[in-house]
N, C-alpha and C. Protein backbone atom coordinates (compact mmCIF):
# COMPACT_ATOMS: atom_id res chain seq x y z
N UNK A 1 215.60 -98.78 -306.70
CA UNK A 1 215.63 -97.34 -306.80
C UNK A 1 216.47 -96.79 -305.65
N UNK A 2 217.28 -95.63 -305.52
CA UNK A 2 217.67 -95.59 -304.58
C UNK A 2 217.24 -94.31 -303.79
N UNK A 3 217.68 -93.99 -303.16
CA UNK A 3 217.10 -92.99 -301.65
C UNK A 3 216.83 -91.56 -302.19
N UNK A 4 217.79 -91.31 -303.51
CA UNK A 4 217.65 -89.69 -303.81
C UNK A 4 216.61 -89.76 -304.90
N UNK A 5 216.26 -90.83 -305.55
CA UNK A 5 215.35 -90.92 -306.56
C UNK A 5 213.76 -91.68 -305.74
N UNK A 6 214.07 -91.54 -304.21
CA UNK A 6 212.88 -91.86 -303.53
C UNK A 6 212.26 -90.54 -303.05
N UNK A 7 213.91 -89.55 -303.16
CA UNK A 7 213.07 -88.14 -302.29
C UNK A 7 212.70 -87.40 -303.46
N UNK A 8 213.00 -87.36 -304.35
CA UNK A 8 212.57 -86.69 -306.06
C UNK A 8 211.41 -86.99 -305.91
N UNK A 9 211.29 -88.09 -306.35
CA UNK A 9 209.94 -88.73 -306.41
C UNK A 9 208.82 -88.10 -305.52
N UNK A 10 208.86 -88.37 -304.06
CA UNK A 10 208.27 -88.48 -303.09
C UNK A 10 208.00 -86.24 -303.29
N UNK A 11 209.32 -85.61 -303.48
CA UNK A 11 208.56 -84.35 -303.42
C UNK A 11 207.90 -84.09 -304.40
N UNK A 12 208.21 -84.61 -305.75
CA UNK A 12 207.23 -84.20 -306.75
C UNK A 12 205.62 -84.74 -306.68
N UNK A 13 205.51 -85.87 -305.79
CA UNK A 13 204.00 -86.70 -305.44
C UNK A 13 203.33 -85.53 -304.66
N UNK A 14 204.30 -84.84 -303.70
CA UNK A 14 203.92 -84.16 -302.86
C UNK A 14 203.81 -82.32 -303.05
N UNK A 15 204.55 -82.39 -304.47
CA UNK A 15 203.91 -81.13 -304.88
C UNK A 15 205.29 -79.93 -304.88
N UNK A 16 206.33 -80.54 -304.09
CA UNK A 16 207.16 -79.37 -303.59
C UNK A 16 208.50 -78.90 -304.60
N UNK A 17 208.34 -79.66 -305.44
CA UNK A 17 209.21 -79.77 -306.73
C UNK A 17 208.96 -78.25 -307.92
N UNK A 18 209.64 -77.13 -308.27
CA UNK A 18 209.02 -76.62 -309.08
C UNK A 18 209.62 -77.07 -310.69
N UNK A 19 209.09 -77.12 -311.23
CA UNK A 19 209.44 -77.28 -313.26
C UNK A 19 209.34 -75.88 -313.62
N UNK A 20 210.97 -76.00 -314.25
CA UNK A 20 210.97 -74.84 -315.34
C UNK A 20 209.65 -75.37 -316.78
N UNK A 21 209.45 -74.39 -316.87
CA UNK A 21 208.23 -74.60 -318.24
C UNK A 21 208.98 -74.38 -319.58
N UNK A 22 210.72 -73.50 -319.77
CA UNK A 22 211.00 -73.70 -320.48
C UNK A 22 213.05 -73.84 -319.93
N UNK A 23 212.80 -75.70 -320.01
CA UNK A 23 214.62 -76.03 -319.89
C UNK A 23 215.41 -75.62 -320.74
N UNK A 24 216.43 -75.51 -320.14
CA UNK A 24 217.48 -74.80 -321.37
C UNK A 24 217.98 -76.64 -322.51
N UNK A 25 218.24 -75.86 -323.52
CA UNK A 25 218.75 -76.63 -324.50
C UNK A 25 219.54 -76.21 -325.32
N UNK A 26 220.85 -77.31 -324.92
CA UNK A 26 221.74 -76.74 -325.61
C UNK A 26 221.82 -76.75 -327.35
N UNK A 27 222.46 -75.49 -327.91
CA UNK A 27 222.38 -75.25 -329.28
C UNK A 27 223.26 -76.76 -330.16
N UNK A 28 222.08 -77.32 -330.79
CA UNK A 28 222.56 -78.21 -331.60
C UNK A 28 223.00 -78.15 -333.11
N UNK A 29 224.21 -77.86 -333.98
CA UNK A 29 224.40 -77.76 -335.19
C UNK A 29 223.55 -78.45 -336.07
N UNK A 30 222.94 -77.71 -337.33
CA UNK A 30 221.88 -78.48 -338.25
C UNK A 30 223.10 -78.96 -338.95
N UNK A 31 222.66 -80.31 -339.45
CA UNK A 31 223.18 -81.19 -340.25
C UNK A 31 224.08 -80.43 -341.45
N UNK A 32 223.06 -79.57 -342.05
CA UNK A 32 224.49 -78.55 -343.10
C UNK A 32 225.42 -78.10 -342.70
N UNK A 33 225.77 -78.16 -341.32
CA UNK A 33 226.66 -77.36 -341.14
C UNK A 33 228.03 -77.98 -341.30
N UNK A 34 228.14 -79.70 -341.02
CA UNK A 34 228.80 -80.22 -341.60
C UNK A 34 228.93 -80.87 -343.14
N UNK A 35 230.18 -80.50 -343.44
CA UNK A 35 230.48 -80.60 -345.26
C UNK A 35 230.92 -81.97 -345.45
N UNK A 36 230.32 -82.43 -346.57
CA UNK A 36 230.76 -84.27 -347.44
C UNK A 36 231.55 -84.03 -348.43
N UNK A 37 232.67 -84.51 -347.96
CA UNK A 37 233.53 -84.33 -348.84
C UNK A 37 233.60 -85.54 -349.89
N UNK A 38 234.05 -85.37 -351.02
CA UNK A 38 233.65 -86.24 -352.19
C UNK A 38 235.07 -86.79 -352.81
N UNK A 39 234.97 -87.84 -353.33
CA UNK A 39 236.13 -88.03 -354.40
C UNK A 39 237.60 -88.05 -353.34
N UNK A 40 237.61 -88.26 -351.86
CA UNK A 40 238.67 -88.75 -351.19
C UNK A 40 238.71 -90.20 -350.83
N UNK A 41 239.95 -90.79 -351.87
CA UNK A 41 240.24 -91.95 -351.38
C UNK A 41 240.09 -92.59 -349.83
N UNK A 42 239.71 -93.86 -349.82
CA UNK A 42 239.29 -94.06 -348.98
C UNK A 42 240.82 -95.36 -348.58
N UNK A 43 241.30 -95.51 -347.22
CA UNK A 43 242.66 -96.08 -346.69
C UNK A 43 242.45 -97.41 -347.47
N UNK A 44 243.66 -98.07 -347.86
CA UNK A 44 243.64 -99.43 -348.20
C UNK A 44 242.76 -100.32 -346.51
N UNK A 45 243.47 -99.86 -345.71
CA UNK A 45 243.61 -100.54 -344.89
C UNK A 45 242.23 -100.52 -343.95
N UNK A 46 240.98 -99.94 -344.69
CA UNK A 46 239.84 -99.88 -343.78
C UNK A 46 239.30 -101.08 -345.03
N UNK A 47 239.63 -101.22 -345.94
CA UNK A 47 238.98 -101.90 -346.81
C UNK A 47 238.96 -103.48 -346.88
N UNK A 48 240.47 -103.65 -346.45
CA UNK A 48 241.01 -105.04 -346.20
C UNK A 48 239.82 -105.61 -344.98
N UNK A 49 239.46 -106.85 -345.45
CA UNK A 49 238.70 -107.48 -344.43
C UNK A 49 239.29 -109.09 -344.31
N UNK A 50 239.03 -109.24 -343.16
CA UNK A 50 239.19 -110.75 -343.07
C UNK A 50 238.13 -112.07 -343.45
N UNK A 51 238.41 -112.68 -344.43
CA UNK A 51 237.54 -114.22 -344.65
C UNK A 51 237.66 -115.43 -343.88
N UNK A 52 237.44 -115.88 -342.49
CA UNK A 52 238.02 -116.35 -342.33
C UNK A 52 237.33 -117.81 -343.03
N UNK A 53 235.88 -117.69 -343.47
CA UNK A 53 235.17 -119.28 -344.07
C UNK A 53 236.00 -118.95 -345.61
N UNK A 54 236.96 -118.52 -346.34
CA UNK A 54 237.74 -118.74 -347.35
C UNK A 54 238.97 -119.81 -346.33
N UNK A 55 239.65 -119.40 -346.07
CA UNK A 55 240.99 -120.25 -344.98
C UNK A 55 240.84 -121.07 -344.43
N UNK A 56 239.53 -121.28 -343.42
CA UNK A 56 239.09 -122.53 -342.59
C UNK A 56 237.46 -122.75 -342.97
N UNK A 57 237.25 -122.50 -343.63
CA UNK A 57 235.68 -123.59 -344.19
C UNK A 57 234.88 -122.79 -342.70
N UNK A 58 233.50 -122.90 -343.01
CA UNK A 58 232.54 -122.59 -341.84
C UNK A 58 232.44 -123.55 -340.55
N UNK A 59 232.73 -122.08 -339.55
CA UNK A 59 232.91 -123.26 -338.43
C UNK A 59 232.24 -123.51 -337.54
N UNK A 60 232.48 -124.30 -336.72
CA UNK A 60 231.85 -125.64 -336.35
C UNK A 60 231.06 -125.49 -334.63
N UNK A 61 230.73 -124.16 -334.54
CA UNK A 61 229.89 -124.06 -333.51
C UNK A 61 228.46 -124.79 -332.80
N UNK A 62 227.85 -124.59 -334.02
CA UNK A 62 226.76 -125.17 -334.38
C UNK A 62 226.68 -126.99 -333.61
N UNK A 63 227.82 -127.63 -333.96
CA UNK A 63 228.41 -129.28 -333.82
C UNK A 63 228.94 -129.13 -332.01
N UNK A 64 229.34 -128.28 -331.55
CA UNK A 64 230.22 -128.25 -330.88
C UNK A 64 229.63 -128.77 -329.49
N UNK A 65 229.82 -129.69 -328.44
CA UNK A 65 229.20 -129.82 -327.26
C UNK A 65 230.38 -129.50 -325.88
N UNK A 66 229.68 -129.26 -325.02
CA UNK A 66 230.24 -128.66 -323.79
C UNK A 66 231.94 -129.17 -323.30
N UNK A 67 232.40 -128.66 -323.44
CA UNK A 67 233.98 -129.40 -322.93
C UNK A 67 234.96 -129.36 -324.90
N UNK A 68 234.17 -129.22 -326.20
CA UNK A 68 234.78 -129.60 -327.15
C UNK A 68 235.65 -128.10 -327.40
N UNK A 69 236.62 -128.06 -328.11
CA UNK A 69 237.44 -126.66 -328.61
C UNK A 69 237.89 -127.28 -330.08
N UNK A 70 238.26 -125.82 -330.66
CA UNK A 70 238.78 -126.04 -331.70
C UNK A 70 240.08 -125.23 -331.45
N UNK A 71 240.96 -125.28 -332.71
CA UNK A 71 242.39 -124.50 -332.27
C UNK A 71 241.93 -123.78 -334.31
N UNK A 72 242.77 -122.74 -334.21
CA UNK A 72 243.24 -121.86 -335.74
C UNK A 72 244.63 -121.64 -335.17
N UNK A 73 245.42 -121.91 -336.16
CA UNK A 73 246.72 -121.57 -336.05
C UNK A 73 247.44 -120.12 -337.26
N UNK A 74 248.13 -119.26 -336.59
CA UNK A 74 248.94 -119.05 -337.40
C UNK A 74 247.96 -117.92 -338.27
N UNK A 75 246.84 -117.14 -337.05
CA UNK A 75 245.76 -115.84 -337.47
C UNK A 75 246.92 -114.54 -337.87
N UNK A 76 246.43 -114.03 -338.30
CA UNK A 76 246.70 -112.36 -338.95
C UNK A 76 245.72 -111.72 -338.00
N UNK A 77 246.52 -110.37 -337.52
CA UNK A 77 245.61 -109.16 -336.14
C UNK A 77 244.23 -109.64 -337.06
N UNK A 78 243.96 -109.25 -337.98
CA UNK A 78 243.36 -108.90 -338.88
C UNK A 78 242.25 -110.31 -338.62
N UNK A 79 242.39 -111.27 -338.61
CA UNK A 79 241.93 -112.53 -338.55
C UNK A 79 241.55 -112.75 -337.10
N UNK A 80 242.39 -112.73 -336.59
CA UNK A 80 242.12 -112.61 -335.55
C UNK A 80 241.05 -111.98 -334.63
N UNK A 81 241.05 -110.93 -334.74
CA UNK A 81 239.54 -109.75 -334.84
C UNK A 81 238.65 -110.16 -335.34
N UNK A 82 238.65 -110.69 -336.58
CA UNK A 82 237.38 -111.57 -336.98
C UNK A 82 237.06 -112.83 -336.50
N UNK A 83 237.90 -113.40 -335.43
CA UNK A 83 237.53 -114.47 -335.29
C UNK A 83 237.08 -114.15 -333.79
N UNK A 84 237.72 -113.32 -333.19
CA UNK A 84 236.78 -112.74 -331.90
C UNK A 84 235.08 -112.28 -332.02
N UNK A 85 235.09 -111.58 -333.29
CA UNK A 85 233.77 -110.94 -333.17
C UNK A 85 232.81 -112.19 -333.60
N UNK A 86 233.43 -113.33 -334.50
CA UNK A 86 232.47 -114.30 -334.80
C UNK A 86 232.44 -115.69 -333.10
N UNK A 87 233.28 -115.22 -332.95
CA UNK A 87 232.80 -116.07 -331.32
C UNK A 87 231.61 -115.17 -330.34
N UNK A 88 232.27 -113.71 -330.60
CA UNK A 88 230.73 -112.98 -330.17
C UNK A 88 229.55 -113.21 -330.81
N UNK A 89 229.07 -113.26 -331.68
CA UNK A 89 227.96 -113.72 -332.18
C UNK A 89 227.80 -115.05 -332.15
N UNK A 90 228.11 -116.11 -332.51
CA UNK A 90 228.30 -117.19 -331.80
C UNK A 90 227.23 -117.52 -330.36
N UNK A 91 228.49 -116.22 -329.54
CA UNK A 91 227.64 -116.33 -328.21
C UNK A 91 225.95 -115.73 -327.96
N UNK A 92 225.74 -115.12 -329.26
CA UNK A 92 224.48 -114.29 -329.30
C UNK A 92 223.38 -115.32 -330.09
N UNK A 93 223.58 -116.00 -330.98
CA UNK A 93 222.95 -116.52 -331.99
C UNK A 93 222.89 -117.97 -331.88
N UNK A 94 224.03 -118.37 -330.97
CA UNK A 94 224.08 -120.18 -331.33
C UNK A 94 223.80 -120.63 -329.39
N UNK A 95 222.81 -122.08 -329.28
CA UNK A 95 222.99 -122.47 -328.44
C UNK A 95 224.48 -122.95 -327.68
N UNK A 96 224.75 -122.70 -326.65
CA UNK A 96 225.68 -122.25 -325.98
C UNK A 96 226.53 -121.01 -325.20
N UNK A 97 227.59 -121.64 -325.12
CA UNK A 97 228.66 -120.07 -324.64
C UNK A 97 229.98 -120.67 -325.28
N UNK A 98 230.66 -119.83 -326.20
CA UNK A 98 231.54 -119.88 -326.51
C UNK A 98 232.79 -118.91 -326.16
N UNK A 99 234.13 -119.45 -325.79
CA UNK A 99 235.09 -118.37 -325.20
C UNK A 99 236.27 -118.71 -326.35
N UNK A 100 237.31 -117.60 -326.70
CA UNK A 100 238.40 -117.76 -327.01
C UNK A 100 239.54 -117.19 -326.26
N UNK A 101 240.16 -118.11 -326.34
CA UNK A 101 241.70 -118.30 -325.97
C UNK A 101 242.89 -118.18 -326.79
N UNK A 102 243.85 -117.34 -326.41
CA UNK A 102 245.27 -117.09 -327.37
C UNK A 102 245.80 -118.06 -326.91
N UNK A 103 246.84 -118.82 -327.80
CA UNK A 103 247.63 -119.70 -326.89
C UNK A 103 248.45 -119.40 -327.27
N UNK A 104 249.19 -119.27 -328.24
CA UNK A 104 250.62 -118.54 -328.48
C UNK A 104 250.18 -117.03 -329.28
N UNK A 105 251.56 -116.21 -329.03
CA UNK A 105 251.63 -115.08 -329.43
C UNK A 105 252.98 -115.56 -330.58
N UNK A 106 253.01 -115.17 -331.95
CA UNK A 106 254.40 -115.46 -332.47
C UNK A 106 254.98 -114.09 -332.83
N UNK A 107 256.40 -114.44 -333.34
CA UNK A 107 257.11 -113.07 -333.14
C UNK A 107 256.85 -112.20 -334.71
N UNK A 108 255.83 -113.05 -335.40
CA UNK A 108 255.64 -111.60 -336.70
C UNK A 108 254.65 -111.46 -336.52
N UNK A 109 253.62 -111.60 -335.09
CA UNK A 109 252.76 -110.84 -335.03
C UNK A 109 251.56 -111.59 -334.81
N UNK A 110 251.63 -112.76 -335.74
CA UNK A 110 250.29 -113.80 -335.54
C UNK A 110 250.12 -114.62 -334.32
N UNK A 111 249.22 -115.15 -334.01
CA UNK A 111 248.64 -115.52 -333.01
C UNK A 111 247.92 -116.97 -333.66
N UNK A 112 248.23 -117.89 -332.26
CA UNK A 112 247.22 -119.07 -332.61
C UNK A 112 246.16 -118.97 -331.59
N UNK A 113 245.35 -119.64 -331.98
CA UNK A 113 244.21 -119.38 -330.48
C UNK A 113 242.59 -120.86 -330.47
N UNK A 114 242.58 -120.58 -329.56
CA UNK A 114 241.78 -121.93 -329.23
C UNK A 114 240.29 -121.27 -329.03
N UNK A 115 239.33 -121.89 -329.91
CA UNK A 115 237.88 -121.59 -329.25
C UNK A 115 237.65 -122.77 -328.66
N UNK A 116 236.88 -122.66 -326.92
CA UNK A 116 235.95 -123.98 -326.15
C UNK A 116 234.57 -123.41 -325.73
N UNK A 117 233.72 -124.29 -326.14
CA UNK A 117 232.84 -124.36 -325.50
C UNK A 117 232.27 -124.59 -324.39
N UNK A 118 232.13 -123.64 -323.73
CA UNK A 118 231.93 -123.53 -322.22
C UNK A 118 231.12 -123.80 -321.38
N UNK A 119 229.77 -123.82 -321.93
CA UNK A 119 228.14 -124.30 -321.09
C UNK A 119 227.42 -124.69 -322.37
């Protein structure tokens, strides 16, 4: 705790603190006030998702022991992103720590990259 949340404390124990009985609050918009709009296409491009267990089969975290990596070659941004967020969970869900690594950047954009297992 630190020193200003020792003297808060310490004056309100001690009485010298006064409370408003009614704090201000700021005016919050009720939910109607914003409108749903209907029947607007929605972007190709929020829709597109990445598979990456269609391309490389389910992978191999689960198997993996301390010092082992795998490489994917030749990701899409798109793939790529998915293959970050599934090393985050990974790190949430599977015994271990898993890190990824880019190892090349190529010039239309894709990326190869290395997952190792770290502890």
């Amino acid at each position: 705790m630190s020193r200003m949340s020792d003297y808060i404390i310490g004056e309100e124990e001690a009485g010298n603190v006064q409370h408003d009985p009614n704090p201000f609050e700021p005016d919050v918009p009720e939910t109607s006030a914003v409108q749903i709009d209907e029947e607007i296409p929605i972007p190709s491009h929020l829709l597109e998702r990445s598979n990456l267990n269609k391309k490389w089969g389910t992978l191999p975290f689960s198997s993996m022991n301390i010092g082992n990596s795998f490489a994917l070659t030749n990701l899409s941004p798109k793939e790529f992103t998915a293959l970050r967020a599934r090393v985050s969970r990974a790190n949430k869900k599977q015994e271990g720590v898993f890190a990824l690594h880019t190892v090349n950047k190529l010039d239309d954009g894709n990326v190869d990259a290395r997952v190792f297992r770290i502890e």
